[in-house]
N, C-alpha and C. Protein backbone atom coordinates (compact mmCIF):
# COMPACT_ATOMS: atom_id res chain seq x y z
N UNK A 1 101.17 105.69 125.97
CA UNK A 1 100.58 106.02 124.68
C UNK A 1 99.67 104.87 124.25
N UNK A 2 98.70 104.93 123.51
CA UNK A 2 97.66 104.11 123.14
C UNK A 2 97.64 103.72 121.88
N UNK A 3 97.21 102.36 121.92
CA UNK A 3 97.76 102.20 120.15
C UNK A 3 96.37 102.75 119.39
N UNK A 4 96.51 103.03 117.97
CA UNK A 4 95.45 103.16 117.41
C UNK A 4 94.76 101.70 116.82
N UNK A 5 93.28 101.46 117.39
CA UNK A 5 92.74 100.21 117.54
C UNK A 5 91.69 99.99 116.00
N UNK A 6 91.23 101.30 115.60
CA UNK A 6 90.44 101.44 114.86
C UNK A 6 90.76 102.85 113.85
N UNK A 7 90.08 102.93 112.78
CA UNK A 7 90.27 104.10 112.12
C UNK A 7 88.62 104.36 111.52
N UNK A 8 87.83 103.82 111.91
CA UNK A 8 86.28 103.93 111.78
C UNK A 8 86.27 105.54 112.58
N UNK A 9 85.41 106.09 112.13
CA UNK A 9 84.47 107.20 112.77
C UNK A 9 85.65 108.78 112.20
N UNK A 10 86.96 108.37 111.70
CA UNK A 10 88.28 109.27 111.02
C UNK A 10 87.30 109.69 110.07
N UNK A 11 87.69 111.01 109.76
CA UNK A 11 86.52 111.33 108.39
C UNK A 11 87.76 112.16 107.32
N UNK A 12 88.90 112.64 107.91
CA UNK A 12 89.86 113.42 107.02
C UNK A 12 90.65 111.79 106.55
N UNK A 13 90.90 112.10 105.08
CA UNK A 13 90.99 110.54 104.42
C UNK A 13 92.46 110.49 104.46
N UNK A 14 93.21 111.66 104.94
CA UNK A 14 94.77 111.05 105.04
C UNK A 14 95.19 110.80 106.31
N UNK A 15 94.46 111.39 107.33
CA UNK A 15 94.67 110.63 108.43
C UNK A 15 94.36 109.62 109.08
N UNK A 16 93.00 108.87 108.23
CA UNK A 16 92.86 107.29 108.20
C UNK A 16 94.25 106.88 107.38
N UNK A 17 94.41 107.17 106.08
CA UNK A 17 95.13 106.45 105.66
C UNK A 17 96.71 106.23 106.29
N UNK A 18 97.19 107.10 106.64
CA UNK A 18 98.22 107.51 107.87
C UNK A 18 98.43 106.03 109.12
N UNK A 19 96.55 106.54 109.80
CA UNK A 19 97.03 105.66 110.56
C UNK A 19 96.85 104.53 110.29
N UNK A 20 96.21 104.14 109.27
CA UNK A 20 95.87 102.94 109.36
C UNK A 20 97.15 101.84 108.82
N UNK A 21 98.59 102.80 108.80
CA UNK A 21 99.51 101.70 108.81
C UNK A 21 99.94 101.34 110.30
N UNK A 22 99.44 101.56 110.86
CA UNK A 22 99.82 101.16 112.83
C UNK A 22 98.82 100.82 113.49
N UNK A 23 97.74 100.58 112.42
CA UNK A 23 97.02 100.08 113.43
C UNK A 23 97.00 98.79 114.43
N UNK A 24 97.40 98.91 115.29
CA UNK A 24 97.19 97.40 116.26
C UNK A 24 98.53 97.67 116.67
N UNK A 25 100.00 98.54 116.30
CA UNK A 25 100.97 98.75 116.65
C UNK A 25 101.55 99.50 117.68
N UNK A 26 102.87 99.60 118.20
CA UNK A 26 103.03 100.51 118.82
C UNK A 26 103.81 101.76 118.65
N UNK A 27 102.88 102.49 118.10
CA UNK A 27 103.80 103.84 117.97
C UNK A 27 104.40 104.44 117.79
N UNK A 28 104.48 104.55 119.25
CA UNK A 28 106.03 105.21 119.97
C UNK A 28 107.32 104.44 119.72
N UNK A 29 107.29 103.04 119.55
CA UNK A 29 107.97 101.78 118.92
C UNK A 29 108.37 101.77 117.78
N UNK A 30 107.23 102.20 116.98
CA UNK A 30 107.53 102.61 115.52
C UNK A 30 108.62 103.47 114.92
N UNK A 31 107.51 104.96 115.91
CA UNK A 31 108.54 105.89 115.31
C UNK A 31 110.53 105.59 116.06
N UNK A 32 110.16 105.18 117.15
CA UNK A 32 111.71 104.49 117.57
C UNK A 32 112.56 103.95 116.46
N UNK A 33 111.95 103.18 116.29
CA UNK A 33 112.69 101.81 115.16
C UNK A 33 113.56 102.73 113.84
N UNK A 34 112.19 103.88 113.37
CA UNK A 34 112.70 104.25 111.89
C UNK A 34 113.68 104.41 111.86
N UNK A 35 114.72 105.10 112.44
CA UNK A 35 116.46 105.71 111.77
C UNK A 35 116.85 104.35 111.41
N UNK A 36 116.94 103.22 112.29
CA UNK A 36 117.56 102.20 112.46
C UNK A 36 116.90 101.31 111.40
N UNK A 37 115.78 101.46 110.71
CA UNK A 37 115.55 100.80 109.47
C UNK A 37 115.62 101.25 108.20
N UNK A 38 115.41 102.97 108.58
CA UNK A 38 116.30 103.53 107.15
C UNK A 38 117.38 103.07 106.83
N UNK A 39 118.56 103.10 107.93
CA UNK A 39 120.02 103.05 107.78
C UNK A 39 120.22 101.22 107.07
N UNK A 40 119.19 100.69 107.64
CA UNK A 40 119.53 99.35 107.17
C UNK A 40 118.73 99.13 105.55
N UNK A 41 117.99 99.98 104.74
CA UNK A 41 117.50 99.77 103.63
C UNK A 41 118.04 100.66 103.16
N UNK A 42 119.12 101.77 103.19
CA UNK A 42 119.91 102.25 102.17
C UNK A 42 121.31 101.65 102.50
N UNK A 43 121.50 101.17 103.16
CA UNK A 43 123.38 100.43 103.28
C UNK A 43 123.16 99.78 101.94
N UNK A 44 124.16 99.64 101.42
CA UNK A 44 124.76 99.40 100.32
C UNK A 44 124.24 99.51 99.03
N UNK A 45 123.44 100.52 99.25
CA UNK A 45 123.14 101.24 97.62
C UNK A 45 124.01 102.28 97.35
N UNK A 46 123.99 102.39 96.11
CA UNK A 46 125.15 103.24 95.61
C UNK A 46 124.59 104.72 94.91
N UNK A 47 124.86 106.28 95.06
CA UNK A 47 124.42 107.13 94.59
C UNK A 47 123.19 107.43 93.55
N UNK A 48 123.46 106.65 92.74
CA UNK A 48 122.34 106.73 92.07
C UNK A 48 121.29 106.10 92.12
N UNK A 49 121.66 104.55 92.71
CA UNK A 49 120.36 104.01 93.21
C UNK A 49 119.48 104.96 93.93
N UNK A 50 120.38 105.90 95.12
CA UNK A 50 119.59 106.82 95.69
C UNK A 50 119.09 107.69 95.50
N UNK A 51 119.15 108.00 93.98
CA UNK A 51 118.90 109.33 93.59
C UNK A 51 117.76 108.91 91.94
N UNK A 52 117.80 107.26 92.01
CA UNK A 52 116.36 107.35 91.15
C UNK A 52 115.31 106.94 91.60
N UNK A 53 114.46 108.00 91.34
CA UNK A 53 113.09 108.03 91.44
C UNK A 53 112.09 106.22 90.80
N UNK A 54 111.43 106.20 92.17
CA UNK A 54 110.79 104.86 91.40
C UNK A 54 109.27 105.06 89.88
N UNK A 55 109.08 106.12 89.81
CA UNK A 55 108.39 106.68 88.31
C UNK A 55 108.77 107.91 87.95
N UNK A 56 108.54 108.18 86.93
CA UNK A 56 108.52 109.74 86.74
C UNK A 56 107.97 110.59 87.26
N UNK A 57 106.76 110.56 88.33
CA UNK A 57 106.14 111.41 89.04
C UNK A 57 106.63 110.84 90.62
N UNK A 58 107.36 109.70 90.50
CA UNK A 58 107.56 109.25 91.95
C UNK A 58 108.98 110.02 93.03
N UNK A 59 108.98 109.89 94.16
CA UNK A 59 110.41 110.69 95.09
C UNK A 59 111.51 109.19 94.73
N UNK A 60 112.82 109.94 94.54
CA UNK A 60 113.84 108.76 94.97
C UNK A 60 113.69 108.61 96.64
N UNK A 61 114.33 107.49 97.11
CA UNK A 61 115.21 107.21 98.44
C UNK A 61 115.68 108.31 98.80
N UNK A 62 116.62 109.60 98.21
CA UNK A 62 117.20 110.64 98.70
C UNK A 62 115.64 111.23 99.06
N UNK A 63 115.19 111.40 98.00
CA UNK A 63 114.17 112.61 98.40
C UNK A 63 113.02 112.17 99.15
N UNK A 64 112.82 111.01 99.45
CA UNK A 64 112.00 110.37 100.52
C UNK A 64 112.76 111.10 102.14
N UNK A 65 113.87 110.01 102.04
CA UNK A 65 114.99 110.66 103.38
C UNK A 65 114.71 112.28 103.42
N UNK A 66 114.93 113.08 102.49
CA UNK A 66 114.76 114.42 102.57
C UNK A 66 113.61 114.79 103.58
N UNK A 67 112.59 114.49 102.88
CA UNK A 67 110.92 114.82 103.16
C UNK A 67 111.00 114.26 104.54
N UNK A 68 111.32 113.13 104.92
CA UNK A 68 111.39 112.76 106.73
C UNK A 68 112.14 113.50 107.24
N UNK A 69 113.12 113.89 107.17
CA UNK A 69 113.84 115.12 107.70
C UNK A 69 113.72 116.44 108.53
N UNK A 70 112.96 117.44 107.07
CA UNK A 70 112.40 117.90 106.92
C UNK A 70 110.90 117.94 107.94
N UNK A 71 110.10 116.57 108.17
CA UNK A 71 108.77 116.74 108.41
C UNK A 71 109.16 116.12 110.00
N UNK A 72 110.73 116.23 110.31
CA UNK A 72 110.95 115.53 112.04
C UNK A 72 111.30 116.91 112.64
N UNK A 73 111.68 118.06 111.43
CA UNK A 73 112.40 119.66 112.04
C UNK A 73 110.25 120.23 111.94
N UNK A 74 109.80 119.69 111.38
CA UNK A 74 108.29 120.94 111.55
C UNK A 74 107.47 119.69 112.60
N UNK A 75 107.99 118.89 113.12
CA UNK A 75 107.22 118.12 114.05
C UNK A 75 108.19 118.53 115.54
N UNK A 76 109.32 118.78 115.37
CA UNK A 76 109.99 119.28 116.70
C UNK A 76 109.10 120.69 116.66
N UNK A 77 109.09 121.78 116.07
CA UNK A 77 108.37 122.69 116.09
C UNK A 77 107.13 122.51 116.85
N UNK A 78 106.19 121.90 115.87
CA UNK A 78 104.92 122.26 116.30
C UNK A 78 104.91 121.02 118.04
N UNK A 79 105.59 120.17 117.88
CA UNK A 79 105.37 119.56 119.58
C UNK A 79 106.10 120.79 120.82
N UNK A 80 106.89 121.32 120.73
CA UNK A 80 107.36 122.78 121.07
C UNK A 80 106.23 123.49 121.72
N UNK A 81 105.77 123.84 120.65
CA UNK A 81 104.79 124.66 120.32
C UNK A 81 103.39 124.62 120.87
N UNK A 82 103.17 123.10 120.83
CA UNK A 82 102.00 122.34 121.93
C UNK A 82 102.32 122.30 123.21
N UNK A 83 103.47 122.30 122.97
CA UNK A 83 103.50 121.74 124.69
C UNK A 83 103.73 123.26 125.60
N UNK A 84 104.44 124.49 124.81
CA UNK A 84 104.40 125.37 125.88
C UNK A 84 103.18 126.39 125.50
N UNK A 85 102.52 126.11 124.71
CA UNK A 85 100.97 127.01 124.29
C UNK A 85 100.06 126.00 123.94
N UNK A 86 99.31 124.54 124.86
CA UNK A 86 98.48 123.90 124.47
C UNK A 86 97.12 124.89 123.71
N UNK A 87 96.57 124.14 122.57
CA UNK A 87 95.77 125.37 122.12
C UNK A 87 96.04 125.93 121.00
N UNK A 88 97.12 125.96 120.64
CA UNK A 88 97.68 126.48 119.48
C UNK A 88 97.65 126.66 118.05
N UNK A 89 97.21 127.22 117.56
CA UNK A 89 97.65 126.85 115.85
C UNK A 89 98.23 125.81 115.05
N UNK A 90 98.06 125.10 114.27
CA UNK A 90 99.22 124.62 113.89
C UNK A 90 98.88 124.82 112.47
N UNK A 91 100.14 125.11 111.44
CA UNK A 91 99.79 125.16 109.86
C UNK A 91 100.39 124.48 109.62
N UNK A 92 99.54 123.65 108.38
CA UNK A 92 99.80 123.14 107.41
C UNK A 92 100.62 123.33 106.23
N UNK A 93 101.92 122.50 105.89
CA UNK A 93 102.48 122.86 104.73
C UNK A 93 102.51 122.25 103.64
N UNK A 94 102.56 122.41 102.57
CA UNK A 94 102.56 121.61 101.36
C UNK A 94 104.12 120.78 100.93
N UNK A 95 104.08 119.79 101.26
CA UNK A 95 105.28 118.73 100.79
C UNK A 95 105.63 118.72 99.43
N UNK A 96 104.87 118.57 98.64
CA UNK A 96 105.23 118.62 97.42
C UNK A 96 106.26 120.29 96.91
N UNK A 97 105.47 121.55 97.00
CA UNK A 97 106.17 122.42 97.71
C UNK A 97 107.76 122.31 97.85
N UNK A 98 107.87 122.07 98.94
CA UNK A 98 108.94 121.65 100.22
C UNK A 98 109.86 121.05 99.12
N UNK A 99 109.49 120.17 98.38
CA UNK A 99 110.67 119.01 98.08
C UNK A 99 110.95 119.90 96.70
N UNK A 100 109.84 120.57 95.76
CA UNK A 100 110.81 121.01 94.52
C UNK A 100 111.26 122.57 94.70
N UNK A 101 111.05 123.17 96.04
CA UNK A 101 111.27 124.70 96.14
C UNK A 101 113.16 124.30 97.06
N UNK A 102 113.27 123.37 98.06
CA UNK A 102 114.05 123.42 98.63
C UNK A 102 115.37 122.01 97.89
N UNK A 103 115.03 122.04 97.31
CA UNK A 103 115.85 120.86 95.97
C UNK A 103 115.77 119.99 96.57
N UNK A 104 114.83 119.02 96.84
CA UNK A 104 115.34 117.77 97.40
C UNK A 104 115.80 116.74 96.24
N UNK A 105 115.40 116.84 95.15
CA UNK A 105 116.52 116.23 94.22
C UNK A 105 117.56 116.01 94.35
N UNK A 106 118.63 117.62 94.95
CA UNK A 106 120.03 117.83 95.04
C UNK A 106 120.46 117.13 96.35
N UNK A 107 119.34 116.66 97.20
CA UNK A 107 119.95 116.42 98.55
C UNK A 107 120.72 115.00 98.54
N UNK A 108 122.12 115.46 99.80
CA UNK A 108 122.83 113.93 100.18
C UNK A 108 121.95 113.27 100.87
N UNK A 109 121.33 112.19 100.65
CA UNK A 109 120.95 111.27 100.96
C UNK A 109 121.75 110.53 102.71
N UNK A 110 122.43 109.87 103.15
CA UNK A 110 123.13 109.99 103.43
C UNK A 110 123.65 110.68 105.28
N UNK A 111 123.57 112.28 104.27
CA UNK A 111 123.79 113.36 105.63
C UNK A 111 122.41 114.09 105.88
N UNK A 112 121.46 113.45 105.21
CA UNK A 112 120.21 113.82 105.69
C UNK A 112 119.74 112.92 106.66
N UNK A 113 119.77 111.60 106.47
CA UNK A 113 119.70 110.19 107.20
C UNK A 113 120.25 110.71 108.73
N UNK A 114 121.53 111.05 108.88
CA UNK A 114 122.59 111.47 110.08
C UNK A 114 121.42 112.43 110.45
N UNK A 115 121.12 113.32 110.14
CA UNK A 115 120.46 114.39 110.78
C UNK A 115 119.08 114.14 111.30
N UNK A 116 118.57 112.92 110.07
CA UNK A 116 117.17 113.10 110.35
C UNK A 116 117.52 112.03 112.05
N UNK A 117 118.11 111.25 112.08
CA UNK A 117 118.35 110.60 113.15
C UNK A 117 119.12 110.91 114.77
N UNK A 118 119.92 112.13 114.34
CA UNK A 118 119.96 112.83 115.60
C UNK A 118 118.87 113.90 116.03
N UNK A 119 117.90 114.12 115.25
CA UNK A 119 116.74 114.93 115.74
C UNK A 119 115.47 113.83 115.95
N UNK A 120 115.37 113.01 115.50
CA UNK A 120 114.75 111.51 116.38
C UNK A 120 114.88 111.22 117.78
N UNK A 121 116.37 111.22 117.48
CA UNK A 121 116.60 110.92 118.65
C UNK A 121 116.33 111.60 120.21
N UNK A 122 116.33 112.97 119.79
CA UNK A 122 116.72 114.27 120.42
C UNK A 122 114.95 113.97 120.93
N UNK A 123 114.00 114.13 119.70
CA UNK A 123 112.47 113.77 120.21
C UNK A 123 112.36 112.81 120.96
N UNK A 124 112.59 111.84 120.93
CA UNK A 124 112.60 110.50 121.46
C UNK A 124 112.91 110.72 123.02
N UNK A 125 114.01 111.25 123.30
CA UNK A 125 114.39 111.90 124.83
C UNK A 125 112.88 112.56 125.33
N UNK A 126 112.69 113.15 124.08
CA UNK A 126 112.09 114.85 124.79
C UNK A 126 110.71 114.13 125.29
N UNK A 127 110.10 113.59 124.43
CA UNK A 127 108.99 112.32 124.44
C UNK A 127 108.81 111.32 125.73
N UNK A 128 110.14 110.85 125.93
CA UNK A 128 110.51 109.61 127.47
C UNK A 128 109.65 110.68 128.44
N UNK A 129 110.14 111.67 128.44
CA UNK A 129 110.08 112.78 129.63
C UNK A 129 108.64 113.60 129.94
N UNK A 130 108.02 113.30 128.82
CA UNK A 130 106.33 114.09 128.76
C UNK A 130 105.74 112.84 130.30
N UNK A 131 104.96 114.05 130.79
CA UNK A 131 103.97 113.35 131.74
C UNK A 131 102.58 113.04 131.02
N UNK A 132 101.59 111.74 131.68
CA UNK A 132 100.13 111.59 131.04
C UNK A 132 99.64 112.90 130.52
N UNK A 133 99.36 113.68 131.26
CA UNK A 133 98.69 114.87 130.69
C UNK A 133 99.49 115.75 129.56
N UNK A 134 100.65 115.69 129.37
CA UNK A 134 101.73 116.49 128.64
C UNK A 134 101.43 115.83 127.65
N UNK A 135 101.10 114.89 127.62
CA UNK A 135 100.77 113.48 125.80
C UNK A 135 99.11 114.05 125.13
N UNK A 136 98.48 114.47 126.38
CA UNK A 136 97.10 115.00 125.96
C UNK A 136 97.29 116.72 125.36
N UNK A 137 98.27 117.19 125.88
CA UNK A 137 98.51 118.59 125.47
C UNK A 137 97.67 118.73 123.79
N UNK A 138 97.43 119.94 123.22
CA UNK A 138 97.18 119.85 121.71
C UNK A 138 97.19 121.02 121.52
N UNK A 139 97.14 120.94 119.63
CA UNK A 139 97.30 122.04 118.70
C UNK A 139 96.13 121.69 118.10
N UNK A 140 95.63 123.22 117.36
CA UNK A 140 94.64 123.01 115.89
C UNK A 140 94.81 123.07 114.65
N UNK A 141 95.44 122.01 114.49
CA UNK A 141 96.13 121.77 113.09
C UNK A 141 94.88 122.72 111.53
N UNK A 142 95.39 123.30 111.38
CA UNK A 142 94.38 123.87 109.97
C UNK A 142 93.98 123.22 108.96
N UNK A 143 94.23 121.83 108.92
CA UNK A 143 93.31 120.88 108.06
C UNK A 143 92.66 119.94 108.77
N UNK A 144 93.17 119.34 109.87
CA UNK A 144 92.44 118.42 110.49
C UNK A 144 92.25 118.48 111.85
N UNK A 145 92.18 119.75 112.36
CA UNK A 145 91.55 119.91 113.76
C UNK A 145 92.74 119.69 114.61
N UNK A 146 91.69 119.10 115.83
CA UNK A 146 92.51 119.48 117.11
C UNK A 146 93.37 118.01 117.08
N UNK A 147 94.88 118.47 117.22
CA UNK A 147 95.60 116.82 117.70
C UNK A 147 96.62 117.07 118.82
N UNK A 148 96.62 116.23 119.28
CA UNK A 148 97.56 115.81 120.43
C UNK A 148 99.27 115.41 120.40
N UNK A 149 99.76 115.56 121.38
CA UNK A 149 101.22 114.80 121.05
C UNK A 149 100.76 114.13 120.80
N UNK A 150 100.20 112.94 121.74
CA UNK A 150 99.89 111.67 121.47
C UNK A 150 99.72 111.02 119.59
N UNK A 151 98.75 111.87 119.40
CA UNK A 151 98.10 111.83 118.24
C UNK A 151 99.02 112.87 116.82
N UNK A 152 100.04 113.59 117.17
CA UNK A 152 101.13 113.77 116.18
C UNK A 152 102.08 112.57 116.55
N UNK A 153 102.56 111.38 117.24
CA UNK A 153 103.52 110.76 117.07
C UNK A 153 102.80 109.83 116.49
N UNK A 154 101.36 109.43 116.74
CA UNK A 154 101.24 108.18 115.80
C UNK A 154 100.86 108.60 114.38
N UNK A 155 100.83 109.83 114.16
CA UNK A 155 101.17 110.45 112.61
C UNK A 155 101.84 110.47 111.77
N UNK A 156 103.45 110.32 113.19
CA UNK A 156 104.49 110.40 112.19
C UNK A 156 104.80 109.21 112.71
N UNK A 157 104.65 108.02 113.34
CA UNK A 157 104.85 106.59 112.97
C UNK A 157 103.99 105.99 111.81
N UNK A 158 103.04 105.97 111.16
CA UNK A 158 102.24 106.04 110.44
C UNK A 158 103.05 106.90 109.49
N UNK A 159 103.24 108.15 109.05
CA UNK A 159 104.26 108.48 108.22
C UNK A 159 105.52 107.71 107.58
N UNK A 160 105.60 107.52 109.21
CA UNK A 160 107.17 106.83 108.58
C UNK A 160 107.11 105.65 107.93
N UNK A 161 106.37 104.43 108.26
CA UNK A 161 105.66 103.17 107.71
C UNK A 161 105.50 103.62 106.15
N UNK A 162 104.93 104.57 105.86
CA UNK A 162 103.93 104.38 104.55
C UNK A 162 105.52 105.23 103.64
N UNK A 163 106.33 105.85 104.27
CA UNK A 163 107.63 106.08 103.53
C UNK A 163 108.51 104.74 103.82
N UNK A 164 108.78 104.17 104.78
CA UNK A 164 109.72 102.94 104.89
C UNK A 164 109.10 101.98 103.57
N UNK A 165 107.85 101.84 103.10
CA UNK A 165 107.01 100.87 102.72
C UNK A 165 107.74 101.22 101.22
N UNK A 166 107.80 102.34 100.93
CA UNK A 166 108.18 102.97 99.49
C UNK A 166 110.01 102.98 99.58
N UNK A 167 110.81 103.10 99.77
CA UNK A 167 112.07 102.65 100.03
C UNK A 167 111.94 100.91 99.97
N UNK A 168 111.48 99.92 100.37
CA UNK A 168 111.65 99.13 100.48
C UNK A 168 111.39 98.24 98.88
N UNK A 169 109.61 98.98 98.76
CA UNK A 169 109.71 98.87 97.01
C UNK A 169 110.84 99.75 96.34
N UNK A 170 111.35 100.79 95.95
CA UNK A 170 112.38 101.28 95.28
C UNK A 170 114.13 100.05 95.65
N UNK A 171 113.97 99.69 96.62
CA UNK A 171 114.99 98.98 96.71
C UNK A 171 115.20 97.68 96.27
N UNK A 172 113.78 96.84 96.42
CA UNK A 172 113.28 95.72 95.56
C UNK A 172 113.89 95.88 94.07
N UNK A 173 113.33 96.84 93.36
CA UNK A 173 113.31 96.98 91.75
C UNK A 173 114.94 96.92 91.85
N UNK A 174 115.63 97.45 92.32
CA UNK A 174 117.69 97.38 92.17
C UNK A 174 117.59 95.79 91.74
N UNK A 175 117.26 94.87 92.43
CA UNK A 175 117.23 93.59 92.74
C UNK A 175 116.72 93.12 91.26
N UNK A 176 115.86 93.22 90.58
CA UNK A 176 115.68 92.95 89.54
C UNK A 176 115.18 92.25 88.44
């Protein structure tokens, strides 16, 4: 996998902004690391720490964890989906959506973490096992064109960064 070196010539402004938390990084490394740095920036907060929101328009820690969850079950999908129909469709869903239609308010924090990390993991296997050309496979995502495995994992390493980044501030403010 190739790191992303640059974000010049990107013209959709969330997938510069995306990647441009990895840039010069590795990846596949990244997205590795996350369970294992969630689990270590919610240990020893207590329910409600996890369940307040850092503004009034902002996600708590639960509902952050939620939304990664959530966006590791529609990324097993659509890599699925690439890899046995390169070519494919891919749609776009609305997160915001997602988090107040499916309560992520109400969610355990917790046993979402457990889950979101045995389906990491489960990718992570599935990922070891892709050949060069299987990483080039792609979908046509309906907002931003054509992407690649390659180019959905450094999406969601880049994802995960710019959510780890927000947990880390919400966990700061406890501190005080």
């Amino acid at each position: 996998m190739k790191n992303v070196k640059t974000v010049a010539g990107i013209k959709d402004p969330y997938t510069k902004r995306i990647l441009s938390n990895i840039l010069n990084k590795d990846a596949f490394n990244v997205y590795c690391q996350t369970p294992s740095r969630l689990k270590h920036l919610v240990k020893g907060l207590s329910e409600k720490q996890l369940r307040t929101p850092r503004s009034k328009t902002g996600w708590s820690i639960s509902q952050i964890v939620n939304h990664l969850c959530d966006a590791e079950s529609v990324f097993a999908y659509r890599v699925r989906l690439i890899l046995s129909q390169s070519g494919t469709p891919i749609q776009a869903y609305d997160e915001k959506a997602w988090a107040k239609n499916l309560h992520y308010e109400k969610s355990n924090c917790r046993e979402k973490l457990e889950l979101f990390t045995q389906l990491r993991n489960d990718h992570i296997k599935t990922l070891r096992s892709l050949s060069p050309s299987e990483w080039q496979r792609f979908g046509m995502h309906a907002e931003r064109g054509k992407e690649t495995v390659e180019r959905l994992v450094q999406m969601h390493a880049g994802h995960d960064v710019n959510h780890r980044k927000q947990v880390e501030e919400i966990r700061k403010s406890f501190k005080g």
